[in-house]
Protein backbone atom coordinates (compact mmCIF):
# COMPACT_ATOMS: atom_id res chain seq x y z
CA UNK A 1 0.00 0.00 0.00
CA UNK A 2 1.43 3.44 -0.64
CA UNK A 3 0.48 6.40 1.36
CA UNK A 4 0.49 10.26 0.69
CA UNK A 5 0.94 12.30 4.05
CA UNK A 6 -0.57 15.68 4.05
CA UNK A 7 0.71 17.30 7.45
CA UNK A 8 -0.27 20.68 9.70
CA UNK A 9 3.33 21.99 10.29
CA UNK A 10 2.92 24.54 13.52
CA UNK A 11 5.27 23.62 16.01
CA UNK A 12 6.66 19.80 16.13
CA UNK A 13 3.99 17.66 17.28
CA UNK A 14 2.59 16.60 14.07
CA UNK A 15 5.80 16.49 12.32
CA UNK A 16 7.36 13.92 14.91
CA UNK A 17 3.54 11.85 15.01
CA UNK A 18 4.33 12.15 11.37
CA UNK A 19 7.79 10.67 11.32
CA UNK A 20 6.63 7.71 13.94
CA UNK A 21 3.38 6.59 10.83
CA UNK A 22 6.36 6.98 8.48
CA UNK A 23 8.62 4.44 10.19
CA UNK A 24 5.74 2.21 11.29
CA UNK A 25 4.61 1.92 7.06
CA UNK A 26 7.68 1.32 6.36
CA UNK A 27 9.04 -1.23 9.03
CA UNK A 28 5.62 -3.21 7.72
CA UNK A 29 6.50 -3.25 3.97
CA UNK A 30 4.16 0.06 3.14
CA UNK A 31 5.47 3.19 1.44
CA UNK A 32 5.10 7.00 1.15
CA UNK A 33 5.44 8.02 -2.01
CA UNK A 34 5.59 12.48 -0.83
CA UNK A 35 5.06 14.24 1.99
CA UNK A 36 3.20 17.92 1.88
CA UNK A 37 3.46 20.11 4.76
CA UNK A 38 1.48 23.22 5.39
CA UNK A 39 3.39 26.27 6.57
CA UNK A 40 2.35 30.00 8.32
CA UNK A 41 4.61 32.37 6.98
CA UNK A 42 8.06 33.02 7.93
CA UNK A 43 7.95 29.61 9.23
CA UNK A 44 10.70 26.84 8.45
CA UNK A 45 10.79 22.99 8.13
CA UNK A 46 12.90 21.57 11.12
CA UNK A 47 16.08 19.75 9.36
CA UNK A 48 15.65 16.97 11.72
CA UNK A 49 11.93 16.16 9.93
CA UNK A 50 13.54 16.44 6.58
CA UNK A 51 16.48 13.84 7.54
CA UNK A 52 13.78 11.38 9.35
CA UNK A 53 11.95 11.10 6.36
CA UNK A 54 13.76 10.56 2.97
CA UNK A 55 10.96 11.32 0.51
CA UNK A 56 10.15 14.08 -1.45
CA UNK A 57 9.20 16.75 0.50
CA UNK A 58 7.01 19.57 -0.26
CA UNK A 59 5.08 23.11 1.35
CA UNK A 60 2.71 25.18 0.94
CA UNK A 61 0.72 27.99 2.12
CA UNK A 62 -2.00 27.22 5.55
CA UNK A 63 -3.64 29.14 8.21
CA UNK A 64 -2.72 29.47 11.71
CA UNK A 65 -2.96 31.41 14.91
CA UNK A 66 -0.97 34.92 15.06
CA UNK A 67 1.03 35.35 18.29
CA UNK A 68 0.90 39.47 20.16
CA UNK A 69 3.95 41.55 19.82
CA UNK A 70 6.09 39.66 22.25
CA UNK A 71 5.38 36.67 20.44
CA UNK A 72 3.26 34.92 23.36
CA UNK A 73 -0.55 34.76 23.63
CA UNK A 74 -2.72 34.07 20.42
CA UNK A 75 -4.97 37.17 18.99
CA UNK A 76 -8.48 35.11 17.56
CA UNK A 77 -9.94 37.90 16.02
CA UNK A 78 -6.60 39.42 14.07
CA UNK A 79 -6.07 35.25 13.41
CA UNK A 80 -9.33 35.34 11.67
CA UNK A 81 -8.72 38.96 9.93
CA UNK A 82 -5.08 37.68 8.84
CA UNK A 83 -6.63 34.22 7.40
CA UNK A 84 -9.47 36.00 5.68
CA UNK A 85 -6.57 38.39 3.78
CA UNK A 86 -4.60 35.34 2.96
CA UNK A 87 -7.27 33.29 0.89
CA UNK A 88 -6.21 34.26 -2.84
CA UNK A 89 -3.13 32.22 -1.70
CA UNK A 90 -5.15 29.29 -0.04
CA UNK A 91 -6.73 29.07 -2.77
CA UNK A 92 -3.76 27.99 -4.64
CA UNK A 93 -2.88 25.67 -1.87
CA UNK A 94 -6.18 23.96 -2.47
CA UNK A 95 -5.20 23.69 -6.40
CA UNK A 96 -1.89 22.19 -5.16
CA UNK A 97 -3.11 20.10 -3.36
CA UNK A 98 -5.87 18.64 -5.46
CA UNK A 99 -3.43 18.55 -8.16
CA UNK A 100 -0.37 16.74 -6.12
CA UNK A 101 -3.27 14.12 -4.70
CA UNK A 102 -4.61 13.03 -8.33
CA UNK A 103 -1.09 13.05 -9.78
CA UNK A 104 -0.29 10.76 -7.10
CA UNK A 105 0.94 6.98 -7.20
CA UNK A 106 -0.46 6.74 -3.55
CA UNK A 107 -3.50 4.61 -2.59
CA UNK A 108 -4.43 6.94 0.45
CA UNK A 109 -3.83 10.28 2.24
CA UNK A 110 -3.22 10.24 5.54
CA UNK A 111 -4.18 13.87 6.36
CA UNK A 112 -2.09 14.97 10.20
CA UNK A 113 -4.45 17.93 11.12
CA UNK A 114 -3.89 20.29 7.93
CA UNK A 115 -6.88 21.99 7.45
CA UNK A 116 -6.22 22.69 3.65
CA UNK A 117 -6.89 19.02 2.78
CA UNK A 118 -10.50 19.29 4.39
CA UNK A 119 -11.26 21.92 2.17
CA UNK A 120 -9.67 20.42 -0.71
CA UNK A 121 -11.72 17.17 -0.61
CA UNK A 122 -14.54 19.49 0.04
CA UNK A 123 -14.19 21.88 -2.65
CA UNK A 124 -12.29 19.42 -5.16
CA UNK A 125 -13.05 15.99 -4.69
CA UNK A 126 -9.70 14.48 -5.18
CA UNK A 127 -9.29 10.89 -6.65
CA UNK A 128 -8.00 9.45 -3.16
CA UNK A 129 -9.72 8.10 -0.52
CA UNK A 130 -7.95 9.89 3.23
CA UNK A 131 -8.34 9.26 6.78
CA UNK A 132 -7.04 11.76 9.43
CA UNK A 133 -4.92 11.47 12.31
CA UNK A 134 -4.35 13.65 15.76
CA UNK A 135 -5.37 13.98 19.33
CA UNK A 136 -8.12 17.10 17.78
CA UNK A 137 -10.67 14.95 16.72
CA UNK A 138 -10.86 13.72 20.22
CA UNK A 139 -12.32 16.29 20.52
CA UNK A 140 -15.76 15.22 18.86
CA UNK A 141 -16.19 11.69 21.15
CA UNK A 142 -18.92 12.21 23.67
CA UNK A 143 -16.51 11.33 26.42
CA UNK A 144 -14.41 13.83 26.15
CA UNK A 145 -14.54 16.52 28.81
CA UNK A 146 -13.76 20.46 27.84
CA UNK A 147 -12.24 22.81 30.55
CA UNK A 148 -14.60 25.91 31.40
CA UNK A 149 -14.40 27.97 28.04
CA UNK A 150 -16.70 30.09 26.56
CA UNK A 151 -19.22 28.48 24.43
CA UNK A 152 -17.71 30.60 21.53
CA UNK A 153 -14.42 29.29 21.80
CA UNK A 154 -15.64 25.73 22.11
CA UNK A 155 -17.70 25.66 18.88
CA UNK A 156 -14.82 27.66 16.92
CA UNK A 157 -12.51 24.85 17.77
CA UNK A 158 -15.01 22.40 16.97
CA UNK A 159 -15.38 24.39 13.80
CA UNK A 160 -11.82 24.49 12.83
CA UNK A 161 -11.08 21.04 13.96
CA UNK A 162 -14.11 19.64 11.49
CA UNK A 163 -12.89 21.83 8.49
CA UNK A 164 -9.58 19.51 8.83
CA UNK A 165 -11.60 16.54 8.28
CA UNK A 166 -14.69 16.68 5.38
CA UNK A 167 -15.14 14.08 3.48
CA UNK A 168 -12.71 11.83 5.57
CA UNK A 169 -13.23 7.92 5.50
CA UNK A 170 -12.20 7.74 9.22
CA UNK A 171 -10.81 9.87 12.09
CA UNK A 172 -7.74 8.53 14.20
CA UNK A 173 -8.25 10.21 18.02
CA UNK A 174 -4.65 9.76 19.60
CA UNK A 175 -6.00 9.86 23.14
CA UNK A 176 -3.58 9.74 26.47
CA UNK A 177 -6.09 6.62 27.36
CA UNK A 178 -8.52 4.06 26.28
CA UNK A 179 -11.63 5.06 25.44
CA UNK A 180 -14.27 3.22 23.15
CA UNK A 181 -14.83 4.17 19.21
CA UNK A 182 -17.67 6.08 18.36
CA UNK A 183 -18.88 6.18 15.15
CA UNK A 184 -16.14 7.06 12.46
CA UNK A 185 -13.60 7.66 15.21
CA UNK A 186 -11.40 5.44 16.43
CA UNK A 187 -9.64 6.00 19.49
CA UNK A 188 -5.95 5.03 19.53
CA UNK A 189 -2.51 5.42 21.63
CA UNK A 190 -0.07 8.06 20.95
CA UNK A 191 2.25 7.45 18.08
CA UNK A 192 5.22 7.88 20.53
CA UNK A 193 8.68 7.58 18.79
CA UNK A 194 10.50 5.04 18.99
CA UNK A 195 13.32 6.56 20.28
CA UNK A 196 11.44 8.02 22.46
CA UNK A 197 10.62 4.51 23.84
CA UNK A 198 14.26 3.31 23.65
CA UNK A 199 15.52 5.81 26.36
CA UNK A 200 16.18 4.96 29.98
CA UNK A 201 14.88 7.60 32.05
CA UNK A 202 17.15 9.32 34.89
CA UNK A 203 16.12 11.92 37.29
CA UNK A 204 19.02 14.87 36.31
CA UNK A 205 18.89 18.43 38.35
CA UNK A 206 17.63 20.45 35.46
CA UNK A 207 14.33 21.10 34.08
CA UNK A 208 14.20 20.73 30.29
CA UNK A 209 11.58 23.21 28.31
CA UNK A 210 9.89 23.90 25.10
CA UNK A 211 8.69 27.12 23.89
CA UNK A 212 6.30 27.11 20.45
CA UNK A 213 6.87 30.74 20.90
CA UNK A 214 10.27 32.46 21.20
CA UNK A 215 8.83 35.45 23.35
CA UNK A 216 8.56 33.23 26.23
CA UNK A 217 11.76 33.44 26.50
CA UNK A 218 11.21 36.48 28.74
CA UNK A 219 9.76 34.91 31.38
CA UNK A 220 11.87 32.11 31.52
CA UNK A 221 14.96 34.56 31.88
CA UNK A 222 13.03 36.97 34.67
CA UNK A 223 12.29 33.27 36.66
CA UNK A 224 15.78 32.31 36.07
CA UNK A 225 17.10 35.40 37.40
CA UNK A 226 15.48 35.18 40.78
CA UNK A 227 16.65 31.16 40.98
CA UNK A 228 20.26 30.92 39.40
CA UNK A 229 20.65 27.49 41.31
CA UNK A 230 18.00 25.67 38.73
CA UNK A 231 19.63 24.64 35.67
CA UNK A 232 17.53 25.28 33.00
CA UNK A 233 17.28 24.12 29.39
CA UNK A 234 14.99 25.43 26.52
CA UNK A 235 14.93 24.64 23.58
CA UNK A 236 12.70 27.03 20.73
CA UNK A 237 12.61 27.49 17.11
CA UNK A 238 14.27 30.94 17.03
CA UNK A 239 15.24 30.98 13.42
CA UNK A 240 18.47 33.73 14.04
CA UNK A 241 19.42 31.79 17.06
CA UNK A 242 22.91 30.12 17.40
CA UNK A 243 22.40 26.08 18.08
CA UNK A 244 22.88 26.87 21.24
CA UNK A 245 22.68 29.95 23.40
CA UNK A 246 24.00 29.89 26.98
CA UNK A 247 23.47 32.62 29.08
CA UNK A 248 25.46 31.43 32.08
CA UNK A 249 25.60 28.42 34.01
CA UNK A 250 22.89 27.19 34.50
CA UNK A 251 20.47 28.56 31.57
CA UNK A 252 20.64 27.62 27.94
CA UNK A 253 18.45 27.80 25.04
CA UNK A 254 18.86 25.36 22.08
CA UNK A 255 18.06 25.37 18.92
CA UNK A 256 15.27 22.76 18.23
CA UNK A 257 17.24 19.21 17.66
CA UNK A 258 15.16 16.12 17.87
CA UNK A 259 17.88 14.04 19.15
CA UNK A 260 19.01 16.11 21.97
CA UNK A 261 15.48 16.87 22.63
CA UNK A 262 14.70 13.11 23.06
CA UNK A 263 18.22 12.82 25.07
CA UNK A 264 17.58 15.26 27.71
CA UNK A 265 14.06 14.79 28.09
CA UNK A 266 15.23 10.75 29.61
CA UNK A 267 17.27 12.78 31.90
CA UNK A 268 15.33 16.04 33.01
CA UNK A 269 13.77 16.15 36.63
CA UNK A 270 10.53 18.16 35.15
CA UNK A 271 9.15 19.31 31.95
CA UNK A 272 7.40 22.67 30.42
CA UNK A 273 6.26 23.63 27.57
CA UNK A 274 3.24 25.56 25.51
CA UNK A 275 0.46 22.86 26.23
CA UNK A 276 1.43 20.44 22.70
CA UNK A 277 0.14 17.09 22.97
CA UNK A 278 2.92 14.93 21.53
CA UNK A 279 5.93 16.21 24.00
CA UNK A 280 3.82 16.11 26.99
CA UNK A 281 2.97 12.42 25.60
CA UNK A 282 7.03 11.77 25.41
CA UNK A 283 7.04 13.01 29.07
CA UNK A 284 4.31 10.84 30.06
CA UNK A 285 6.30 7.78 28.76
CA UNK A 286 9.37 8.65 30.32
CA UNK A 287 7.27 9.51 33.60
CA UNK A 288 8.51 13.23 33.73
CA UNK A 289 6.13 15.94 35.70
CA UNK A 290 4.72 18.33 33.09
CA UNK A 291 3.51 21.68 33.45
CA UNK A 292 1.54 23.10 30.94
CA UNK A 293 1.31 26.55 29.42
CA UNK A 294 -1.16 27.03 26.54
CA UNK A 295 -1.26 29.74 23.89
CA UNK A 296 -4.50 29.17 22.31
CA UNK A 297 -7.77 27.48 23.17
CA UNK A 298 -6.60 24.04 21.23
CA UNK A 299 -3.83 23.90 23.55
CA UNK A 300 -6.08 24.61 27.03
CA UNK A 301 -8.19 21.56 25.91
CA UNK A 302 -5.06 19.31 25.56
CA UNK A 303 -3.79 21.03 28.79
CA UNK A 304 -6.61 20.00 30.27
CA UNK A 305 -7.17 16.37 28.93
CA UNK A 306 -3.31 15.77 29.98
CA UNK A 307 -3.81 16.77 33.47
CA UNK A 308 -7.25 14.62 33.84
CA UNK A 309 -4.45 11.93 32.32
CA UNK A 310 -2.35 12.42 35.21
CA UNK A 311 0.61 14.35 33.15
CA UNK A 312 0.99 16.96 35.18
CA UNK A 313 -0.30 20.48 35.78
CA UNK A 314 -1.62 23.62 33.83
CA UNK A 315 -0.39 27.58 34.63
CA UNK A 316 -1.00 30.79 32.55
CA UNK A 317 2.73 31.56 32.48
CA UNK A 318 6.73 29.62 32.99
CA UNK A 319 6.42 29.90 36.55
CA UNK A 320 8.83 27.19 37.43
CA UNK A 321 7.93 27.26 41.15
CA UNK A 322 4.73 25.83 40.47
CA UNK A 323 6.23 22.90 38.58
CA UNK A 324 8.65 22.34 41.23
CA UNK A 325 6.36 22.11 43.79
CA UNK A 326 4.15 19.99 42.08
CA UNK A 327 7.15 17.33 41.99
CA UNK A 328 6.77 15.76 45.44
CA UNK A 329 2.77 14.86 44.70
CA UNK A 330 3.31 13.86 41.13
CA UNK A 331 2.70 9.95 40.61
CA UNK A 332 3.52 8.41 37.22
CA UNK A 333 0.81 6.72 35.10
CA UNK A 334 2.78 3.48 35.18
CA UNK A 335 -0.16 2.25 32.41
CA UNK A 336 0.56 4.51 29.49
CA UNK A 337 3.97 2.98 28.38
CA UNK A 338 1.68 -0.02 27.58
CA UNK A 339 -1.37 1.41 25.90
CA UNK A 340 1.39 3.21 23.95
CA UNK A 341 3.06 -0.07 22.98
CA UNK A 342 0.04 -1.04 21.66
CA UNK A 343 -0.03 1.57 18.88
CA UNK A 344 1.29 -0.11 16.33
CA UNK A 345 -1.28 -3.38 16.29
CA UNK A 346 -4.04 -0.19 16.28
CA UNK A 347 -2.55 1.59 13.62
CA UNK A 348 -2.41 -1.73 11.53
CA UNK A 349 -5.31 -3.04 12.25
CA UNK A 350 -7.27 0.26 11.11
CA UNK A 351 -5.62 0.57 7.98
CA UNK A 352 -5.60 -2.89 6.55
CA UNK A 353 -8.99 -2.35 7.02
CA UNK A 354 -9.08 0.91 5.10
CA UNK A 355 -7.27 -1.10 2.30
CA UNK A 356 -10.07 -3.53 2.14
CA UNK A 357 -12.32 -1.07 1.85
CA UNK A 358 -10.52 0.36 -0.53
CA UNK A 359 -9.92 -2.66 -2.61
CA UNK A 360 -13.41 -3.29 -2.57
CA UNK A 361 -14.35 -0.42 -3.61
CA UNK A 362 -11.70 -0.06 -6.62
C-alpha cells in the first residue's frame, strides 16, 4: 500500500507523530510516495523532519494562529482577519493540493491535522480516498470533557477542527487513554517515537523546556534570574538563534534538535512547555512531571485532557515554582507505556482495514 501524508506543520507535534506513521509503514512493507506540509509564513521545516523522512518533501501555504507583539498569547480575532486576507493564496494551496493528490501513485492520504486538505476534498473531490490522524478529533467523542471555556471558543474549535476533516473515511483520536470508538472515530494510543521509547529515564537536576513561541523566552529569563541554582534548558525554534545559546551556568536555550530533545528529556527532573500534545505524551512515557502553558484554546483543551491523564499540571505563564512544587505529589501513570506499545497493532489493524475497503471499492 502506498500512502500520501498531508501534514499541519505549527510547532513539532505533528511532524514527529508524522515521522513515527512513516517508520511504522515502512518497518511493515508500506510506502510514502511524498510528503506535503502546510506552513504559516516566515515559518521553516525543522532539518531533523527532513532527515527522518527521505521522501520528497514539499510546502505550501495554511492558516494558523498569530502570536501578540512579544510573540506569546494568540490574537483570535486578528487570526481570523489575517486568514481572511490570505485566501487568494489558499486558494492555490487547495489547487496544489488537489493537483499533487490526483497526480499521485499513492492509494491513500493520511491527512495529520492540515486543514487545507479538508477543504480540498470538500471543494475538489480528489481521486484518493484519506483518513485523518491527531489527538483534535478527540475532541468530537462524547466522552471527552472540555475545561470551562466560553461556548464561543468551544464551537470555533469544533469548527476548525471539522474543516480539517470533510469528506474523511475515518478519524484517528490519539488519546492519552482508552476510550471506546464512536462512530467514524477510532480512538488510539499516541504514536510515541521510537526513540522516544528506547531511552532509559534518569532523574538529572535540570528542568528541560519547550517554547512554540520564542517570546517566552522572557519569562523564563526573569524566573531564572530570581533562581540561578536551577539549571535550565529550553529549547525554541528561534530561526536567528545560534544552536545553542547559553546565558550562564545554568540557563541555555537550544536550537530545536530532535535528538538532543529526546536525550535530555530521559534525563530532566521536570518538563514545560506551551500545552502540545505529543511532547507532553514523550514526558508521560518517560514519567517526567509536566507543566503546561497554553497559547490558544486548542492547547487549554489538551492542557486539560493531559492533566485529567495524570501528566501533570496547567499555569498561565513559565512559573517554574509551580512545577517544582508539584514534583513531590506527582505519581507516574505506570499504564501509558503499555497502551502506547500497543499503537502499532491499532494503527495496523485500522488501515488494513481501510485497504479492504478500498480494494473493494476499486
Amino acid at each position: 500500500m502506498k500512502y500520501l501524508f498531508v501534514i499541519q506543520g505549527e510547532g513539532r507535534g505533528h511532524l514527529t507523530q508524522a515521522i513515527s506513521m512513516y517508520e511504522m509503514l515502512t518497518r511493515n512493507g508500506d510506502e510514502v510516495t511524498e510528503v506535503l506540509v502546510g506552513k504559516i509564513d516566515g515559518a521553516t521545516l525543522p532539518n531533523f523532519f527532513r532527515e527522518r523522512v527521505p521522501c520528497p518533501v514539499s510546502t505550501f501555504g495554511s492558516s494558523g494562529f498569530l502570536f501578540s507583539p512579544k510573540n506569546q498569547k494568540s490574537m483570535l480575532l486578528k487570526s481570523i482577519a489575517y486568514n481572511l486576507g490570505k485566501l487568494p493564496e489558499y486558494a492555490r494551496s487547495i489547487r496544489f493540493l488537489k493537483k499533487k493528490i490526483n497526480e499521485s501513485q499513492a492509494d491513500m492520504v493520511i491527512n495529520f491535522y492540515e486543514v487545507m486538505t479538508g477543504l480540498t476534498y470538500a471543494l475538489t473531490r480528489p481521486n484518493k480516498p484519506y483518513i485523518c490522524i491527531a489527538h483534535q478529533y478527540l475532541f468530537f467523542h462524547p466522552e471527552f470533557i472540555f475545561p470551562k471555556k466560553s461556548a464561543l471558543q468551544i464551537a470555533s474549535l469544533l469548527f476548525f477542527t471539522r474543516l480539517t476533516c470533510l469528506r474523511a473515511e475515518k478519524l484517528l483520536a490519539l488519546s492519552f487513554r482508552p476510550m471506546s470508538d464512536w462512530g467514524n472515530i477510532s480512538v488510539v494510543p499516541p504514536l510515541v517515537r521510537r526513540e522516544v521509547m528506547r531511552q532509559t529515564p534518569a532523574e538529572g537536576d535540570y528542568v528541560l523546556g519547550y517554547m512554540l513561541n520564542a517570546g517566552f523566552a522572557e519569562h523564563i529569563t526573569a524566573w531564572h534570574e530570581r533562581n540561578k541554582s536551577v539549571p535550565l534548558h529550553f529549547f525554541w525554534d528561534k530561526k536567528d538563534a545560534p544552536e545553542e545559546l547559553r546565558i550562564d551556568d545554568t540557563l541555555t536555550f537550544h536550537r530545536l534538535n530532535d535528538v538532543k530533545f529526546v536525550q535530555m528529556m530521559a534525563g530532566c527532573k521536570a518538563y514545560a512547555t506551551t500545552g502540545g500534545f505529543e511532547s507532553v505524551c514523550e514526558a508521560l512515557y518517560l514519567q517526567k512531571p509536566a507543566m503546561m502553558i497554553p497559547v490558544h484554546i486548542e492547547q487549554e483543551c489538551n492542557a486539560f485532557d493531559a492533566m485529567h491523564s495524570g501528566a501533570g499540571i496547567a499555569s498561565e505563564a513559565f512559573n517554574l515554582t509551580r512545577l517544582l512544587r508539584f514534583l513531590p505529589v506527582y505519581r507516574p501513570d505506570t499504564g501509558f507505556p503499555d497502551w502506547v506499545g500497543r499503537a502499532e497493532d491499532f494503527f495496523l489493524k485500522e488501515l488494513k482495514s481501510r485497504k479492504r475497503e478500498w480494494r473493494r471499492s476499486a
